[in-house]
C-alpha atoms as a PDB file:
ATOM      1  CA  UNK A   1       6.139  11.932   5.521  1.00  0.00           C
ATOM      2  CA  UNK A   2       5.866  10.309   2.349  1.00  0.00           C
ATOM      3  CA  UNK A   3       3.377   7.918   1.132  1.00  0.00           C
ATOM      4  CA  UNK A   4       5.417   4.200   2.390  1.00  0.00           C
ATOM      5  CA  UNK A   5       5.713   5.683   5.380  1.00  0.00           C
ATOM      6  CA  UNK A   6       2.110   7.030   6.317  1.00  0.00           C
ATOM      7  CA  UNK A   7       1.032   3.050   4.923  1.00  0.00           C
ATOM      8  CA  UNK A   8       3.809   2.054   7.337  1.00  0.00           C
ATOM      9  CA  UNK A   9       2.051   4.196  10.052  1.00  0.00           C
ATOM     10  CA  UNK A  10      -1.465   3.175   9.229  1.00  0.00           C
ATOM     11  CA  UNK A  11      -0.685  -0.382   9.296  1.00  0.00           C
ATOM     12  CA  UNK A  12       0.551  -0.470  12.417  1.00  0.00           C
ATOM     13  CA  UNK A  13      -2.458   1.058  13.858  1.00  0.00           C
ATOM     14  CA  UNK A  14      -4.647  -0.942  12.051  1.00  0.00           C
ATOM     15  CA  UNK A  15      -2.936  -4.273  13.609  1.00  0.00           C
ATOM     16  CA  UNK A  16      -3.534  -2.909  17.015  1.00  0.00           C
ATOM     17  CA  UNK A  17      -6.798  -1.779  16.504  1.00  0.00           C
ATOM     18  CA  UNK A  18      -9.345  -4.502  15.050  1.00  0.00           C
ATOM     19  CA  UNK A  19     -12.030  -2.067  14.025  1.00  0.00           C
ATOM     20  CA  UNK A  20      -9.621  -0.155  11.491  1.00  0.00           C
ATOM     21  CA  UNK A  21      -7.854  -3.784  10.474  1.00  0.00           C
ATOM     22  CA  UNK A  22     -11.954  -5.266   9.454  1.00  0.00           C
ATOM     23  CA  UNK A  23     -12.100  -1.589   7.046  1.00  0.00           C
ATOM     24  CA  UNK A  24      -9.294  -1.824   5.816  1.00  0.00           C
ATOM     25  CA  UNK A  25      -9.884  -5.634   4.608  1.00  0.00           C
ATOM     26  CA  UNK A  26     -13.077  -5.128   3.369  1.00  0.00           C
ATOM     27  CA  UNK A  27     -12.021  -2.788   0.851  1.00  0.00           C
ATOM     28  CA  UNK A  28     -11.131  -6.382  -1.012  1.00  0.00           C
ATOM     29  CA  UNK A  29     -15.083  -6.734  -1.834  1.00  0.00           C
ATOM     30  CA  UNK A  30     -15.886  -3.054  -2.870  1.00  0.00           C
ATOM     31  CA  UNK A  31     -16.177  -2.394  -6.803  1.00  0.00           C
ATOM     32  CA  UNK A  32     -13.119   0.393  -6.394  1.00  0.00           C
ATOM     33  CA  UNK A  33     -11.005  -1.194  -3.274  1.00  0.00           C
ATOM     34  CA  UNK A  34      -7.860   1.076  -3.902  1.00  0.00           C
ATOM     35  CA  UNK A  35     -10.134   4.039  -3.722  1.00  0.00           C
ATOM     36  CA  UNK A  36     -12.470   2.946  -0.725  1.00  0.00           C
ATOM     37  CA  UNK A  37      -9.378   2.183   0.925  1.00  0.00           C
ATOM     38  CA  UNK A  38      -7.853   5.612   0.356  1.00  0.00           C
ATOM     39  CA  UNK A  39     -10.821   6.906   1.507  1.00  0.00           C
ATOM     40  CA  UNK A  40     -10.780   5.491   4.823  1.00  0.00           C
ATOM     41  CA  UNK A  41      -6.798   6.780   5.011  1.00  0.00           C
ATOM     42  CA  UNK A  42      -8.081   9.943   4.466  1.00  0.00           C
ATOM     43  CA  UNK A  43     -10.954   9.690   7.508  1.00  0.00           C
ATOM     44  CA  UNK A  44      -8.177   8.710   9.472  1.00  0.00           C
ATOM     45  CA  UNK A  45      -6.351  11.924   8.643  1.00  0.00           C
ATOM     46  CA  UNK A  46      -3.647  10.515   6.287  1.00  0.00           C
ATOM     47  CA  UNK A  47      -3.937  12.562   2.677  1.00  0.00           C
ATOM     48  CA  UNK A  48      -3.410   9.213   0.692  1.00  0.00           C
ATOM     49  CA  UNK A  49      -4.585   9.044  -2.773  1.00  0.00           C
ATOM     50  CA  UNK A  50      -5.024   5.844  -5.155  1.00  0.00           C
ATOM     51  CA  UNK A  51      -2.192   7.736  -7.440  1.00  0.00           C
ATOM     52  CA  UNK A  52      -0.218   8.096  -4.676  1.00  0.00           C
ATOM     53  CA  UNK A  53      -0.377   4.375  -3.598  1.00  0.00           C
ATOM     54  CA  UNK A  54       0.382   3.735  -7.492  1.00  0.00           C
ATOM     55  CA  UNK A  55       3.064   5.339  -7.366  1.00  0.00           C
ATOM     56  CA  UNK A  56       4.742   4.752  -4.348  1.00  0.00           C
ATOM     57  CA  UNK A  57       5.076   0.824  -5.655  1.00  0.00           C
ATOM     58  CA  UNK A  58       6.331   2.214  -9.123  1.00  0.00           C
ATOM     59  CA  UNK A  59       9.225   4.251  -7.210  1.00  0.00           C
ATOM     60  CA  UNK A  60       9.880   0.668  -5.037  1.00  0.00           C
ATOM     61  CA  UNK A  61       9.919  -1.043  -7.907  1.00  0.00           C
ATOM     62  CA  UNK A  62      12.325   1.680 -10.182  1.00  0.00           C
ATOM     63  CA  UNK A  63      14.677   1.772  -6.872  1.00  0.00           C
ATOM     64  CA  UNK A  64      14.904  -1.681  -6.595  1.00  0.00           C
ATOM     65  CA  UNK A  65      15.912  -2.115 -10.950  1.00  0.00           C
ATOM     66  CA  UNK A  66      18.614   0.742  -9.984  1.00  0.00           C
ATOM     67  CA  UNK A  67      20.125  -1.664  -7.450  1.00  0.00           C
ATOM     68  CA  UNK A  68      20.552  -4.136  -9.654  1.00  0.00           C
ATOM     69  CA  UNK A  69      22.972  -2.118 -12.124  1.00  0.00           C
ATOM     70  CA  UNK A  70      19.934  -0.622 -13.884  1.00  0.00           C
ATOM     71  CA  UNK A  71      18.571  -3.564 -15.689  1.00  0.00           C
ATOM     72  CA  UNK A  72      15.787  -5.865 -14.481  1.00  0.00           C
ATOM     73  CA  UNK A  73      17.991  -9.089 -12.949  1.00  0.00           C
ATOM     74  CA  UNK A  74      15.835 -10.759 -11.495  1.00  0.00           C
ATOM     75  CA  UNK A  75      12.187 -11.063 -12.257  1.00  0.00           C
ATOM     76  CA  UNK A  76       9.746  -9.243 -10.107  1.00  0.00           C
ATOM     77  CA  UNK A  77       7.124 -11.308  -8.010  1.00  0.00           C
ATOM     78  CA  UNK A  78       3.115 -10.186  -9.099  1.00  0.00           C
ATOM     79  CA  UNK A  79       2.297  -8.406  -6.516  1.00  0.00           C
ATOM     80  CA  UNK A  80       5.522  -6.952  -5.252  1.00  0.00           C
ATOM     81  CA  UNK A  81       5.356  -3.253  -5.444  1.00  0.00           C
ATOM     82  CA  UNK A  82       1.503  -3.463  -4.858  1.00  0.00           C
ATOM     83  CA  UNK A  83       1.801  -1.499  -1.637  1.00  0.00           C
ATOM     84  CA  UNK A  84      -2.107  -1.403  -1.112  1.00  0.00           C
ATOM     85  CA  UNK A  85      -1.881  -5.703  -1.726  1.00  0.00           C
ATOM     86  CA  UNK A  86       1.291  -6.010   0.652  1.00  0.00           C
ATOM     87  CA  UNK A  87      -1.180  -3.519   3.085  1.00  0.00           C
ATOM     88  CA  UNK A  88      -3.621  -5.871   3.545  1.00  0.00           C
ATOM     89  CA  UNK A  89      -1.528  -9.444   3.159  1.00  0.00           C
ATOM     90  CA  UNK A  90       0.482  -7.738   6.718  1.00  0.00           C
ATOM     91  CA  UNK A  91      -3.474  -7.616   7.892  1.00  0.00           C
ATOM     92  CA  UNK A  92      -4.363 -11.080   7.662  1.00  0.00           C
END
C-alpha cells in the first residue's frame, strides 16, 4: 500500500471515529505538526513518515504536470499536493 492510500485509509477511520479525528487536528497547534501527525499514523500501525507525506504530494503534483503535456498549464492551487493539509481540511 503506498503512502495516498494508507492517508486514504486513515482518514476514513478517523471520520468515523472522533477520538482519532480530535489527534489528528490537533497536530495544527504542535511546533512540528507533520511529524506529530506521523507519529500518531505510526501508533495506529501505518509506517508513515513526514518524507513520505512530502513526497507523496510531490509525485501528485509531477503526475498531474505529465498530464498536461509535460509543462505546468495551469497554475497549481497553494495547498494542492499538501496531502497532510488536504488530510485534515476532509476532517473538519
Amino acid at each position: 500500500m503506498n503512502t495516498a492510500e494508507m492517508l486514504n485509509e486513515l482518514q476514513m477511520k478517523a471520520l468515523k471515529d472522533d477520538g482519532l479525528r480530535n489527534r489528528f487536528l490537533a497536530t495544527e497547534n504542535e511546533a512540528d505538526p507533520l511529524d506529530r501527525f506521523c507519529k500518531i499514523c505510526q501508533n495506529e500501525g501505518y509506517e508513515i513518515y513526514p518524507m513520505d507525506v512530502i513526497i507523496a504530494g510531490e509525485e501528485a503534483a509531477a503526475m498531474k504536470r505529465s498530464t498536461n503535456g509535460g509543462g505546468e498549464n495551469a497554475p497549481m492551487l497553494e495547498g494542492e499536493d499538501d496531502f497532510y493539509e488536504l488530510f485534515l481540511a476532509a476532517l473538519k
